[in-house]
C-alpha atoms as a PDB file:
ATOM      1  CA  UNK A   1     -10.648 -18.891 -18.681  1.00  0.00           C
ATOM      2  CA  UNK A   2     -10.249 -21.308 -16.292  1.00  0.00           C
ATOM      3  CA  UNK A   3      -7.040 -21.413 -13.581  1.00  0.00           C
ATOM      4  CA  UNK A   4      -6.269 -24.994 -14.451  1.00  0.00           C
ATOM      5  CA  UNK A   5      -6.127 -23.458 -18.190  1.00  0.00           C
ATOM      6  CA  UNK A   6      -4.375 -20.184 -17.384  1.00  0.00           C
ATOM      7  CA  UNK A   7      -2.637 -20.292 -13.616  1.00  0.00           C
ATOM      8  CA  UNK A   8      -0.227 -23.417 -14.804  1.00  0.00           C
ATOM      9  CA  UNK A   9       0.629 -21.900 -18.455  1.00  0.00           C
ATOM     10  CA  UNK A  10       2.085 -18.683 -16.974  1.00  0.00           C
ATOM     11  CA  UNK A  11       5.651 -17.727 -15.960  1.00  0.00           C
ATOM     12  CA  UNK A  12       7.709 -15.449 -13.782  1.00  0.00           C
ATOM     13  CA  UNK A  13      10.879 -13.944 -15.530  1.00  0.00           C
ATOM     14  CA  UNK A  14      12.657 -11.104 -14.634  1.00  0.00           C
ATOM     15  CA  UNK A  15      11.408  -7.938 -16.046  1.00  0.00           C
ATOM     16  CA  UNK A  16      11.965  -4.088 -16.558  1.00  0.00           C
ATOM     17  CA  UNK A  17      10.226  -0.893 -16.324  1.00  0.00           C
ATOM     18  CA  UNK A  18       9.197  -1.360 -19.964  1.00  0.00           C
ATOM     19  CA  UNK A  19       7.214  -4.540 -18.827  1.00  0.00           C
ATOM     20  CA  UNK A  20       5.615  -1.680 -15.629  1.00  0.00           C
ATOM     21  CA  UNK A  21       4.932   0.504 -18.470  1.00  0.00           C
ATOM     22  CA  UNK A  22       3.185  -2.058 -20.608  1.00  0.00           C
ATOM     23  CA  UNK A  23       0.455  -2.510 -17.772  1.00  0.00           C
ATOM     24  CA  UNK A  24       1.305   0.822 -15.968  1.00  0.00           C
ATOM     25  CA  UNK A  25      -2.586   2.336 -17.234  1.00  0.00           C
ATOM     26  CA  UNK A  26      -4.285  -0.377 -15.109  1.00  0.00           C
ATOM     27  CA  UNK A  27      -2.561   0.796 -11.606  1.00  0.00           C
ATOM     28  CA  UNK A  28      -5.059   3.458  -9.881  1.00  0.00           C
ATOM     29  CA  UNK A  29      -1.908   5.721  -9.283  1.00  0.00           C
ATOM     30  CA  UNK A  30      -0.180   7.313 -12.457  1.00  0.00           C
ATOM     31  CA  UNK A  31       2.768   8.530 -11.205  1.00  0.00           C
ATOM     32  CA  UNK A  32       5.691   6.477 -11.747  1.00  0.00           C
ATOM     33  CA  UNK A  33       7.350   4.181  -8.345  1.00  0.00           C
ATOM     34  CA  UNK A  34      10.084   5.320  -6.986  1.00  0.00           C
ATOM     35  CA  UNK A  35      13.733   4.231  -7.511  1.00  0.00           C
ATOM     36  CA  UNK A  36      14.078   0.745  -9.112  1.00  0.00           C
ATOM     37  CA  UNK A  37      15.834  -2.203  -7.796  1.00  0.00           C
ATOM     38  CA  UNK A  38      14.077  -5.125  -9.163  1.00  0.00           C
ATOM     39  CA  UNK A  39      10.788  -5.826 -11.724  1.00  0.00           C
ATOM     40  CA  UNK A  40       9.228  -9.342 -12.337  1.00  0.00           C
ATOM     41  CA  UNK A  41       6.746 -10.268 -15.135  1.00  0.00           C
ATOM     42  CA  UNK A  42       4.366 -12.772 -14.941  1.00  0.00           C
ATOM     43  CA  UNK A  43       3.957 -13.870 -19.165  1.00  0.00           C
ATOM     44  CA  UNK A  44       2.634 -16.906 -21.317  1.00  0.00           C
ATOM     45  CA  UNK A  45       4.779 -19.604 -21.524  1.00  0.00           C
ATOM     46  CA  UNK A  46       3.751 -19.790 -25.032  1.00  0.00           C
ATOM     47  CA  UNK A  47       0.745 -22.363 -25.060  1.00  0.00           C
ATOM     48  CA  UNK A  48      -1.656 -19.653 -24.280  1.00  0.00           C
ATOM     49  CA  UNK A  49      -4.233 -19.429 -26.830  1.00  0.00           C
ATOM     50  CA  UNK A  50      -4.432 -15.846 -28.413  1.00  0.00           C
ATOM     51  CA  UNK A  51      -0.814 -14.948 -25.933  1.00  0.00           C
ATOM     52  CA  UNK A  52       2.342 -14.463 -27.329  1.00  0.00           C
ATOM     53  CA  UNK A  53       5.107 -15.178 -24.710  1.00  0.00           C
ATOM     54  CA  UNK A  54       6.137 -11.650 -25.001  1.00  0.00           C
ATOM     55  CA  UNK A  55       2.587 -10.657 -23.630  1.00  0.00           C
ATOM     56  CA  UNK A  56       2.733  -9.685 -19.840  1.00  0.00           C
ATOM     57  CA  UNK A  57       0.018 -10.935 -17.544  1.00  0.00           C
ATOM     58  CA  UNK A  58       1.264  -9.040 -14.990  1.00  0.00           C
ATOM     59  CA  UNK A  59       4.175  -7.081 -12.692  1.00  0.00           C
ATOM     60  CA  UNK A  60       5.562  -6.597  -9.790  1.00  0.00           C
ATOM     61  CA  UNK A  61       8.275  -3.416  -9.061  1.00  0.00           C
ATOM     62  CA  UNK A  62      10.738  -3.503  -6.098  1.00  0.00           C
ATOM     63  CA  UNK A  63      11.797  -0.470  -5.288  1.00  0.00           C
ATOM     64  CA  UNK A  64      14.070   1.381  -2.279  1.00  0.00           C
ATOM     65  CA  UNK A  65      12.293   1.353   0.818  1.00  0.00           C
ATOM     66  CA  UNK A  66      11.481   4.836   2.692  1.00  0.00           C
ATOM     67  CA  UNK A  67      13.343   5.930   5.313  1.00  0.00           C
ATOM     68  CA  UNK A  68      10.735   6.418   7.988  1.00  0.00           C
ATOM     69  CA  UNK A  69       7.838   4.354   8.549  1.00  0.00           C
ATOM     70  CA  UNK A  70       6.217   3.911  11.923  1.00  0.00           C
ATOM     71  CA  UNK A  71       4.349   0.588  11.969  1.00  0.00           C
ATOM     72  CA  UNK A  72       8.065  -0.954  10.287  1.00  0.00           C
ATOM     73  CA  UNK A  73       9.433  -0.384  13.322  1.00  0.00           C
ATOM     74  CA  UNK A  74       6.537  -1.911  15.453  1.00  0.00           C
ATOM     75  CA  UNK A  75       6.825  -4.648  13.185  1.00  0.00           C
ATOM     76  CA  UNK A  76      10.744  -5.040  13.688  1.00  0.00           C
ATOM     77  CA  UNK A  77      10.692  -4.574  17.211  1.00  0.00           C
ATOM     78  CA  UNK A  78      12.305  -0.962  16.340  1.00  0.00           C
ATOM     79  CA  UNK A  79      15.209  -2.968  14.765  1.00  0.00           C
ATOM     80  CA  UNK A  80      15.637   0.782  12.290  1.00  0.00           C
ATOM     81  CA  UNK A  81      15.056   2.547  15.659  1.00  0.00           C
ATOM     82  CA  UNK A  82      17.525   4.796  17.644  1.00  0.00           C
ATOM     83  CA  UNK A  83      20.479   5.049  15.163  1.00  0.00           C
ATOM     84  CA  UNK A  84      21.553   7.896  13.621  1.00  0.00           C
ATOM     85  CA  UNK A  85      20.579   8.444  10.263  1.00  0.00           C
ATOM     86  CA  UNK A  86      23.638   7.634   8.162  1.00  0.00           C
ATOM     87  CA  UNK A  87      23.333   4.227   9.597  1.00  0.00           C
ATOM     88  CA  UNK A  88      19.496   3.917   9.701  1.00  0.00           C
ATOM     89  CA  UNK A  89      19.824   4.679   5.876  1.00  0.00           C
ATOM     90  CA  UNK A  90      22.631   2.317   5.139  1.00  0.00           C
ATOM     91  CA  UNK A  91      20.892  -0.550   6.803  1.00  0.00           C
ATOM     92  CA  UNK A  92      17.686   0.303   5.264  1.00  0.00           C
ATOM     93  CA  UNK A  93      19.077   0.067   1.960  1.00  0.00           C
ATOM     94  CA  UNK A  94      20.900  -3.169   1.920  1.00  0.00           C
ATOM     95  CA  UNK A  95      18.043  -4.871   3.643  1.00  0.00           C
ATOM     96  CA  UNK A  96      14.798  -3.820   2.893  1.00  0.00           C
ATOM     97  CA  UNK A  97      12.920  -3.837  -0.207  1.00  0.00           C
ATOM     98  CA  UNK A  98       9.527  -2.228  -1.421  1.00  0.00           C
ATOM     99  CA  UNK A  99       6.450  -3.727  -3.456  1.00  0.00           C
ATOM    100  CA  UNK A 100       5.730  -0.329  -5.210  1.00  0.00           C
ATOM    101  CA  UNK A 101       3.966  -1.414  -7.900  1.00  0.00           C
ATOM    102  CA  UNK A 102       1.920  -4.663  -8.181  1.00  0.00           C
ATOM    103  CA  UNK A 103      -0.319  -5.253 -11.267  1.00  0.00           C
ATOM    104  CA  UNK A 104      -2.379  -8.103 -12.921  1.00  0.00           C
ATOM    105  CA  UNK A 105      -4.164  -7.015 -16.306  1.00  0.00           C
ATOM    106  CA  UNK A 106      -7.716  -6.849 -15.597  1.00  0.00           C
ATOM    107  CA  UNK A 107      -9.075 -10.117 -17.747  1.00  0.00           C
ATOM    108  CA  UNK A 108      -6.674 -12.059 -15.539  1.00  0.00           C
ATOM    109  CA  UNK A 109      -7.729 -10.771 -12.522  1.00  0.00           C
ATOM    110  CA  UNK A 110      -9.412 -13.271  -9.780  1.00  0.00           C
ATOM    111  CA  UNK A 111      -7.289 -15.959 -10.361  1.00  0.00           C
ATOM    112  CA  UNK A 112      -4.994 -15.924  -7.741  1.00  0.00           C
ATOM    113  CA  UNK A 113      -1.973 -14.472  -9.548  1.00  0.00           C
ATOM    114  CA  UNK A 114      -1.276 -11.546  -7.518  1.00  0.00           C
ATOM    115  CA  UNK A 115      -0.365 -13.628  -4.568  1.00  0.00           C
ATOM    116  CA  UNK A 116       1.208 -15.920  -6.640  1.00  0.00           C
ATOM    117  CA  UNK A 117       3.754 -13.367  -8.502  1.00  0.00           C
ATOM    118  CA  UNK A 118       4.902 -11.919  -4.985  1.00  0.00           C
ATOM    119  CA  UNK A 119       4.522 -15.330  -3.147  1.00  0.00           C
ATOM    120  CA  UNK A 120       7.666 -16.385  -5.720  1.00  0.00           C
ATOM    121  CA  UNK A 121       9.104 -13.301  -6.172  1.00  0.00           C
ATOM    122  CA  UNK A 122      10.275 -11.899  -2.892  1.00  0.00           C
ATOM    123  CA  UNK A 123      12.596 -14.804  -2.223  1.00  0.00           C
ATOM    124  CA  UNK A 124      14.943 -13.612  -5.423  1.00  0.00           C
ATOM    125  CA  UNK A 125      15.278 -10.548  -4.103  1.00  0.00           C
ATOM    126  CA  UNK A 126      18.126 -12.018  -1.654  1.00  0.00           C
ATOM    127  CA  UNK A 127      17.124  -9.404   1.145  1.00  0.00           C
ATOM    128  CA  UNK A 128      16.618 -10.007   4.366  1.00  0.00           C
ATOM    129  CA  UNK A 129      12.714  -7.813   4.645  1.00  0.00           C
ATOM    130  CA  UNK A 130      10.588  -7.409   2.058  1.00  0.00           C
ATOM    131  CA  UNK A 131       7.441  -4.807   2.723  1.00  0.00           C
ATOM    132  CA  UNK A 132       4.305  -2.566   1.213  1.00  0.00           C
ATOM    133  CA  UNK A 133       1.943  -0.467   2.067  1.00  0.00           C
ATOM    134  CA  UNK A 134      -1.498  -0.703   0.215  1.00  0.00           C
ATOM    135  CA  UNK A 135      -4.925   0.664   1.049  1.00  0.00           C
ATOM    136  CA  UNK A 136      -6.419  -2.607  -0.686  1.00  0.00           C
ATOM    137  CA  UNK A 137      -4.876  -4.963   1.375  1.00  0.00           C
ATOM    138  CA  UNK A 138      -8.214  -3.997   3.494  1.00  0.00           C
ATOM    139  CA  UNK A 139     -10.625  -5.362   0.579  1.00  0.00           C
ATOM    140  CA  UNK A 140      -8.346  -7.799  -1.080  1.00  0.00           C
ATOM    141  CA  UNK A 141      -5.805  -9.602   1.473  1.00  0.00           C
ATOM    142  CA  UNK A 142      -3.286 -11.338  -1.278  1.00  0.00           C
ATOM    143  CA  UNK A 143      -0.402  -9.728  -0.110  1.00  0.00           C
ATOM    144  CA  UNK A 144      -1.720 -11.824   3.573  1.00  0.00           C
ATOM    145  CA  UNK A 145      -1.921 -14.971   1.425  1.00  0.00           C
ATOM    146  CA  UNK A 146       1.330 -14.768  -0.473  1.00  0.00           C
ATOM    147  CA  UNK A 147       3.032 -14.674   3.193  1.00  0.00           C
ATOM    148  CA  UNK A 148       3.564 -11.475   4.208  1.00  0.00           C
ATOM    149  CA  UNK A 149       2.114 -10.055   7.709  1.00  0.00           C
ATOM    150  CA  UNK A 150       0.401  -7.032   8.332  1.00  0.00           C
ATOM    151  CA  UNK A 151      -0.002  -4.362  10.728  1.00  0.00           C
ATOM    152  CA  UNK A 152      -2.831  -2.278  10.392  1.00  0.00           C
ATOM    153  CA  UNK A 153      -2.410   2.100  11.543  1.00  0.00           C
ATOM    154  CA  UNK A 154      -5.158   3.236  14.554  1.00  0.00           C
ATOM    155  CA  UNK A 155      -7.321   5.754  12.848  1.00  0.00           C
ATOM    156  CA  UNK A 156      -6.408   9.292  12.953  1.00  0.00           C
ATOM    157  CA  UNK A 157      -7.522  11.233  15.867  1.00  0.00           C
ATOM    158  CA  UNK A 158      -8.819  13.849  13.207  1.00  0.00           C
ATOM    159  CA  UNK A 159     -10.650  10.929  11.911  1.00  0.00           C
ATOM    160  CA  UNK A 160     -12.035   9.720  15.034  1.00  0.00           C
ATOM    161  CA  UNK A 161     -13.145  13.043  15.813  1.00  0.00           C
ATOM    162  CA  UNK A 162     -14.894  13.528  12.190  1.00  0.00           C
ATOM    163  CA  UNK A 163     -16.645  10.448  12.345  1.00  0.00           C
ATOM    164  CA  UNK A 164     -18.026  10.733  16.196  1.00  0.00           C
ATOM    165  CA  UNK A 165     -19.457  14.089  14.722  1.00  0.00           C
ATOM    166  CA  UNK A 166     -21.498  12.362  12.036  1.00  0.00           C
ATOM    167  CA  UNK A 167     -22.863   9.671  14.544  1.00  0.00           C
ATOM    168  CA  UNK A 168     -23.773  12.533  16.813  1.00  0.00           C
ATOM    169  CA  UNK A 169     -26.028  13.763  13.709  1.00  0.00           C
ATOM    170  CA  UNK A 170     -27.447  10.636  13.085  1.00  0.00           C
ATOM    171  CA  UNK A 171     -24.618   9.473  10.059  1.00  0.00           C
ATOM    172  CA  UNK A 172     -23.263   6.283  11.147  1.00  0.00           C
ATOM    173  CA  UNK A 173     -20.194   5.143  10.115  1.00  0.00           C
ATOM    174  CA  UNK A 174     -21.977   2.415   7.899  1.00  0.00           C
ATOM    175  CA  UNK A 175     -22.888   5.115   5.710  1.00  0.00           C
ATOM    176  CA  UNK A 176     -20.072   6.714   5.618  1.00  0.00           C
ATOM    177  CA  UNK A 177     -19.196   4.334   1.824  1.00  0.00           C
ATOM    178  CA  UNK A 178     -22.223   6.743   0.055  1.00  0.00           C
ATOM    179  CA  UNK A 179     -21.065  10.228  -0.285  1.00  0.00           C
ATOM    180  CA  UNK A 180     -24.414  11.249  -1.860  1.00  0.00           C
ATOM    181  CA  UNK A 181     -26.748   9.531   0.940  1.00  0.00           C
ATOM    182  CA  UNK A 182     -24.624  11.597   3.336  1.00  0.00           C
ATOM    183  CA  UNK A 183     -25.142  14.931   1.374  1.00  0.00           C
ATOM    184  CA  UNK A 184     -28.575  14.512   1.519  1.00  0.00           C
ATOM    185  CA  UNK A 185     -28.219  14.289   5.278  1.00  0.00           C
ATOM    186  CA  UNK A 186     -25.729  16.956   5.269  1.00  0.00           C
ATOM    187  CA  UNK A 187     -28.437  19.519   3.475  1.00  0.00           C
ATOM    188  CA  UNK A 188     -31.420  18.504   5.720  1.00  0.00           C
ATOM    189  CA  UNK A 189     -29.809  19.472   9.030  1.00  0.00           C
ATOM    190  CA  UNK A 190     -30.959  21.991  11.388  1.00  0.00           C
ATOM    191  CA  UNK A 191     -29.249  25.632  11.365  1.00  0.00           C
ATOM    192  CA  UNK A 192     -27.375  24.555  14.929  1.00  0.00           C
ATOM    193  CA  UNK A 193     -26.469  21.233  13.336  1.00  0.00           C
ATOM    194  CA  UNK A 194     -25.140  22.774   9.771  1.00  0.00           C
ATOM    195  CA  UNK A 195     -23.121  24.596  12.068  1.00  0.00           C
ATOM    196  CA  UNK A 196     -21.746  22.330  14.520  1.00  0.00           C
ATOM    197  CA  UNK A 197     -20.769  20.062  11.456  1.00  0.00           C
ATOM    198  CA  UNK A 198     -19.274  23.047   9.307  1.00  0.00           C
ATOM    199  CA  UNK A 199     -17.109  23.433  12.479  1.00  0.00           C
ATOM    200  CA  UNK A 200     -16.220  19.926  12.764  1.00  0.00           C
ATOM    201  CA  UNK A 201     -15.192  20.033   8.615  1.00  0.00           C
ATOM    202  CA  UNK A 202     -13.059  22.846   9.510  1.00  0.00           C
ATOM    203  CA  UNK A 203     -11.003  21.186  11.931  1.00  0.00           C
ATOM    204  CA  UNK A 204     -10.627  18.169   9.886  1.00  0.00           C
ATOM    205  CA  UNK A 205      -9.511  19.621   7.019  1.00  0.00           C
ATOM    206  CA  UNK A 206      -6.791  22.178   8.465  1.00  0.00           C
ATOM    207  CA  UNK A 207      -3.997  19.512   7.869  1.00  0.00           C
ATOM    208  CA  UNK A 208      -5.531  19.181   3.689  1.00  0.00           C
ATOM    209  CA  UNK A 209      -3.805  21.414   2.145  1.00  0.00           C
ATOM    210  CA  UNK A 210      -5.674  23.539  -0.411  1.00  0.00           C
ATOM    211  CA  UNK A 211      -8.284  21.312   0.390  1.00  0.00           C
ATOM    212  CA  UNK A 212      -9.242  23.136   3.457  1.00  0.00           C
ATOM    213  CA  UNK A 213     -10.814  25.543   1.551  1.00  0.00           C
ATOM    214  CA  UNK A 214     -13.444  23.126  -0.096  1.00  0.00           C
ATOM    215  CA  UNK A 215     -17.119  24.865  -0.620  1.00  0.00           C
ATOM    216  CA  UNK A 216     -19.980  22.895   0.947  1.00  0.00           C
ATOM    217  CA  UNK A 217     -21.082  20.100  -1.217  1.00  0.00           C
ATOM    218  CA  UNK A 218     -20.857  16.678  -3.083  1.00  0.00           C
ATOM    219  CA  UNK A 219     -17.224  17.023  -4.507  1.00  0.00           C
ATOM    220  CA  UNK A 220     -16.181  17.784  -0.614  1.00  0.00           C
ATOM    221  CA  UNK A 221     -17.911  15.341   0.901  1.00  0.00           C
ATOM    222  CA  UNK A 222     -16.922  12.319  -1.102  1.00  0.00           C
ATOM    223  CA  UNK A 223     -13.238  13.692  -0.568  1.00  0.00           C
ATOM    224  CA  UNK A 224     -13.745  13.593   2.913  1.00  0.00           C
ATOM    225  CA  UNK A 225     -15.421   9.971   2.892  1.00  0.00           C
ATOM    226  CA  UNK A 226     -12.035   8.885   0.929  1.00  0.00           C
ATOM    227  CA  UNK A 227      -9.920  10.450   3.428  1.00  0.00           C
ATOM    228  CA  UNK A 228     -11.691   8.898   6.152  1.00  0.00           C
ATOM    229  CA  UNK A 229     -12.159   5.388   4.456  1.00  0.00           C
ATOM    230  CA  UNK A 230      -7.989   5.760   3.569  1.00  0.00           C
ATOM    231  CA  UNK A 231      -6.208   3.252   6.286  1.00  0.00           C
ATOM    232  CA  UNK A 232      -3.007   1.991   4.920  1.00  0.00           C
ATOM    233  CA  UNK A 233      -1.904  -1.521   5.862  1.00  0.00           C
ATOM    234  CA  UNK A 234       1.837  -2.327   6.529  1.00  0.00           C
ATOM    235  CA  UNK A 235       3.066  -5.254   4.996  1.00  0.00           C
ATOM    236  CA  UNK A 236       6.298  -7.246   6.051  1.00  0.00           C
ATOM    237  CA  UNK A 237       7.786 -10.574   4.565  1.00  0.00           C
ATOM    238  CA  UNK A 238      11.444 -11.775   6.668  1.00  0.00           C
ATOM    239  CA  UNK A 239      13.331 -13.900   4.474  1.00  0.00           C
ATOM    240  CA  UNK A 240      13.823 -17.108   6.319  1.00  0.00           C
ATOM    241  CA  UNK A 241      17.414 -17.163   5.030  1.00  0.00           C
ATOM    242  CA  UNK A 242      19.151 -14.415   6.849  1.00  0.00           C
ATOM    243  CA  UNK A 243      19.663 -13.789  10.331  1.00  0.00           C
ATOM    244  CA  UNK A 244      18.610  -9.345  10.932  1.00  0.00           C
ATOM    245  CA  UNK A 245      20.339  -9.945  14.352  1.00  0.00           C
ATOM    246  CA  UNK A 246      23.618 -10.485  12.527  1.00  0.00           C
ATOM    247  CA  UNK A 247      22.635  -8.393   9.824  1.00  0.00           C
ATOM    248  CA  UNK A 248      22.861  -5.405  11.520  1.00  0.00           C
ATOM    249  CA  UNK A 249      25.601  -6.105  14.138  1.00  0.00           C
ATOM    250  CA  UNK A 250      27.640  -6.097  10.746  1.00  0.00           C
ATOM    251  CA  UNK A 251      26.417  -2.829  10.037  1.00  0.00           C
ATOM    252  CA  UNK A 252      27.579  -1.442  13.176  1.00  0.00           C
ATOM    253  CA  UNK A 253      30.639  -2.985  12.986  1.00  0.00           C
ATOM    254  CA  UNK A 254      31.281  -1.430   9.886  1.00  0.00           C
ATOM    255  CA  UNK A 255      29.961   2.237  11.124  1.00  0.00           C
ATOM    256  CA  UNK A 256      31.630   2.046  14.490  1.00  0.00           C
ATOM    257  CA  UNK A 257      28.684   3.871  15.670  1.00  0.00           C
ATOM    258  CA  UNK A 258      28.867   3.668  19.295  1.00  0.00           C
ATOM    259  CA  UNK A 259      24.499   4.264  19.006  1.00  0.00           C
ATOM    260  CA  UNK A 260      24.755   0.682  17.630  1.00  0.00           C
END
C-alpha cells in the first residue's frame, strides 16, 4: 500500500489498554507498561479497503514517568534536581509523561506513522514534558522526527573496558554485531589470551546477576554482544504551552519547601 492510499485514511482517537493489548504481541517486550495515564490508537477511518474502523493500525501508551533518571536531568538543566523527594515526586507526576509503549502493526510499518501518532499525540496530553527511553531510537530515529530531542548515555566503563579487551585480541568493535564470528575468534585464541579474556568476562559480568555465572560459549557471548550493543537514548518533548519555570515555583509554593 501506498502512503498517499494509507497515511491520509487513518485516524488518531483516544484509546485503552484493550487497543495495547490488541497489538501488544508485536512489541519486543511482553511485560505489560507501567501505570496508565493516557493510550491513543491510530485506526481506519473507514475507507480502508479490507479495514474496519474498529481495526487498530497502531498505539501509543503514556504512562507515569520514573522517578530517577540521569540524562532527564541533564536535559532539564537538573530542573527534578536537589529537592527532596516528596516534592521531586509531586512535580514529576503532574508534569511529566512517559511513551511506554509505542506500536505500529507490522504490514503498516515504514510509512511514517510512528512519528506521526506521537508527533500529534503528545500535545493532548496537556503536560508540560513529554519523554522515552528506547534502544531503537539508535536504528530508527522517529521519535527525533516527531520532535522530541535526545540525549544519548556515555558507554559504561564496564563496557569500555570489555570492548578495549576484544580490540587488544584482534575483535574490533565492528564485529562486535556477529556473536558467532566472535566465537570463532574466542575458541582460536592462545592459552594466555583465553585467559586474559576469561578474566576480562569475569569482571564484566559481576554486576549480571545470575548471568555471571554463564559457561564459555555461543549463548554467552551473544548475551554479552547485546549487553554491550544496549545504549538507551533519552527522549524529551517541552510543550510549547507551559512555562516549567512557573510550573514548579507553584510547586514550591504549595510545599513550602524551603529546598525549593
Amino acid at each position: 500500500m501506498r502512503r498517499c492510499s494509507v497515511y491520509e485514511k487513518l485516524r488518531i482517537v483516544p484509546g485503552g489498554l484493550n487497543d495495547y493489548k490488541r497489538l501488544a504481541r508485536y512489541h519486543y517486550r511482553e511485560i505489560r507498561p507501567g501505570p496508565c495515564k493516557a493510550v491513543f490508537a491510530l485506526k481506519s477511518d473507514g475507507t480502508l479497503p479490507g479495514l474496519l474502523s474498529t481495526t487498530v493500525v497502531g498505539v501509543v501508551v503514556y504512562s507515569s514517568a520514573t522517578a530517577v533518571l540521569q540524562l532527564r536531568n541533564a536535559a532539564t538543566d537538573d530542573f527534578f534536581a536537589g529537592l527532596d523527594r516528596g516534592t521531586q515526586l509531586g512535580l514529576i507526576n503532574r508534569n511529566i509523561r512517559r511513551i511506554s509503549r509505542l506500536i505500529i502493526e507490522p504490514r503498516f510499518r515504514r510509512l511514517g506513522l510512528a512519528t506521526r501518532l506521537v508527533r500529534e499525540t503528545m500535545p493532548r496530553l496537556d503536560v508540560p514534558i513529554v519523554e522515552a527511553v528506547a534502544v531503537m531510537g539508535l536504528v530508527n530515529p522517529f521519535l527525533e522526527k516527531a520532535g522530541m530531542r535526545a540525549y544519548r548515555a556515555k558507554p559504561h566503563t564496564a563496557n569500555v573496558r570489555l570492548m578495549e579487551a576484544f580490540s587488544l585480541l584482534g575483535i574490533e568493535s565492528a564485529e562486535l554485531v556477529d556473536a558467532a564470528k566472535v566465537q570463532q575468534k574466542l575458541d582460536g585464541l592462545t592459552n594466555a589470551g583465553a585467559r586474559f579474556i576469561e578474566q576480562s568476562i569475569h569482571q564484566f559480568l559481576k554486576s549480571h546477576g545470575r548471568r555471571r555465572d554463564m559457561p564459555p560459549g555461543l549463548e554467552r557471548t551473544r548475551y554479552i554482544l547485546s549487553r554491550l550493543a544496549t545504549r538507551p537514548v533519552y527522549y524529551i518533548w517541552f510543550n510549547p504551552k507551559f512555562n516549567m519555570g512557573g510550573s514548579i515555583d507553584h510547586a514550591c509554593e504549595e510545599s513550602g519547601k524551603e529546598v525549593c
